[in-house]
Protein backbone atom coordinates (compact mmCIF):
# COMPACT_ATOMS: atom_id res chain seq x y z
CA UNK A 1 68.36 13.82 7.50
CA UNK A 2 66.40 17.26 7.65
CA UNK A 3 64.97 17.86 11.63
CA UNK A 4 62.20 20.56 11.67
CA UNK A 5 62.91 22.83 14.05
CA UNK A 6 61.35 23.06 17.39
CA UNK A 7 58.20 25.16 17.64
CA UNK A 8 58.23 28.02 19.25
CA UNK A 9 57.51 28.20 23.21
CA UNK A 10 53.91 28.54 24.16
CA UNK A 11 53.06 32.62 25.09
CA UNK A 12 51.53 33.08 28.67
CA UNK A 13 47.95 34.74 28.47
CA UNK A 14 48.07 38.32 29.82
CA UNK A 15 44.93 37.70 31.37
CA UNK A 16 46.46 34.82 33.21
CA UNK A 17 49.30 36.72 34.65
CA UNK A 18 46.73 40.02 35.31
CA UNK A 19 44.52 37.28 37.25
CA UNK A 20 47.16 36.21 39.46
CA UNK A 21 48.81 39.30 40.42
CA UNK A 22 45.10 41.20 41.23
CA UNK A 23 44.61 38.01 43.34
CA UNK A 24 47.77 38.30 45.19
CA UNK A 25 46.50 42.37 45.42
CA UNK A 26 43.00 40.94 46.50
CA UNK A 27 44.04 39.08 49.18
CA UNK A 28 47.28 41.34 50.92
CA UNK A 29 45.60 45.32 49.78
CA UNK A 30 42.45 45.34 48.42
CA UNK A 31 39.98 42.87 49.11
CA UNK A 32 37.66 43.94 46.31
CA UNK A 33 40.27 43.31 43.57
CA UNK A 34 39.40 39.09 44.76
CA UNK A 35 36.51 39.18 42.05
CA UNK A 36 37.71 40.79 39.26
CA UNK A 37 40.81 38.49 39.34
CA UNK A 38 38.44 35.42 39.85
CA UNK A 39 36.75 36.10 36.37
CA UNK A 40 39.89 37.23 34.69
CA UNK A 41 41.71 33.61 35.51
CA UNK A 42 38.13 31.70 34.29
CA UNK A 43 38.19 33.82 31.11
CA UNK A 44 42.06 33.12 30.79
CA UNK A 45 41.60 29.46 31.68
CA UNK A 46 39.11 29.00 28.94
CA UNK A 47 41.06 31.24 26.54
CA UNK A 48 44.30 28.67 27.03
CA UNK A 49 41.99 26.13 26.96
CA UNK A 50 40.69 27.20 23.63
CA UNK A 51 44.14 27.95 21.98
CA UNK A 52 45.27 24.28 21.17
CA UNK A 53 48.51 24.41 22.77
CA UNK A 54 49.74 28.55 21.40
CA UNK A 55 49.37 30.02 24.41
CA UNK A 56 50.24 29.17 27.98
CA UNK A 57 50.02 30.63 31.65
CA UNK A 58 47.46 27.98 32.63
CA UNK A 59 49.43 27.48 36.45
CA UNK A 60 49.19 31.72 36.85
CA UNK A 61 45.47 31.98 35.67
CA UNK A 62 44.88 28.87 38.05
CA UNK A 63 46.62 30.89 40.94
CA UNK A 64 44.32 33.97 39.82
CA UNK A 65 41.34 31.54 40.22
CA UNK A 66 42.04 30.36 43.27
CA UNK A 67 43.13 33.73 45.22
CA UNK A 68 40.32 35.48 43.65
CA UNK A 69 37.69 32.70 45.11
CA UNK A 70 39.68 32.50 48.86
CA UNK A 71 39.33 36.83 48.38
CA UNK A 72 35.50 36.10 47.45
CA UNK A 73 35.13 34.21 50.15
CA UNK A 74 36.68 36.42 52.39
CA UNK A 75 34.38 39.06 51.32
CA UNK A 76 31.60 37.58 51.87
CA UNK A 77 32.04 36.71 55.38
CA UNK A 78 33.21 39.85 56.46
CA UNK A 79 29.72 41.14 54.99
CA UNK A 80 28.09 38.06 56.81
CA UNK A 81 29.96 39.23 60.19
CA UNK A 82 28.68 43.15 59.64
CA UNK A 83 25.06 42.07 58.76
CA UNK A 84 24.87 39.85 61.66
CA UNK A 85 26.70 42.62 64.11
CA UNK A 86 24.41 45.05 62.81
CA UNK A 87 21.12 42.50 63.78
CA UNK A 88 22.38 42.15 66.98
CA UNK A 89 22.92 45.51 67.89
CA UNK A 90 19.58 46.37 66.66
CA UNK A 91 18.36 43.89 68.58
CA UNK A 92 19.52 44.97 71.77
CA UNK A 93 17.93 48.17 71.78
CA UNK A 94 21.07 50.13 71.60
């Protein structure tokens, strides 16, 4: 009896693995990198998604997704926290 052979592994997106790592930058040196990797995991996401199966990497573009929204996040508030500094010191007259 003939067995077909096993297919090949699934290849990780290198947008997945590119998402992750500028999240991991985002968050520990460079707070703007958050963004960049937060679109780069959605693109990979839908990419893998959209592949049937052939590639994989969804768990790293997931991790990209995630650190790139906490970095977002972080962003933001730190803006939020300047603006409002900046109000109140206007505010006081100084």
């Amino acid at each position: 009896m003939y067995q077909y052979p096993a297919p090949p592994p699934a290849q990780d997106d290198s947008g997945a693995t590119a998402s992750m790592v500028l999240g991991i930058l985002g968050l520990v040196v460079c707070g703007l990198l958050a963004p960049i990797a937060l679109f780069m995991g959605l693109s990979a996401k839908r990419r893998i998604r959209e592949s049937g199966g052939y590639l994989g990497g969804d768990g790293q573009a997931t991790a990209g997704v995630v650190l790139g929204a906490i970095g977002s996040a972080f962003i933001v508030l730190g803006l939020l926290i300047l603006v409002l500094f900046f109000l109140a010191a206007a505010s006081s007259g100084a």
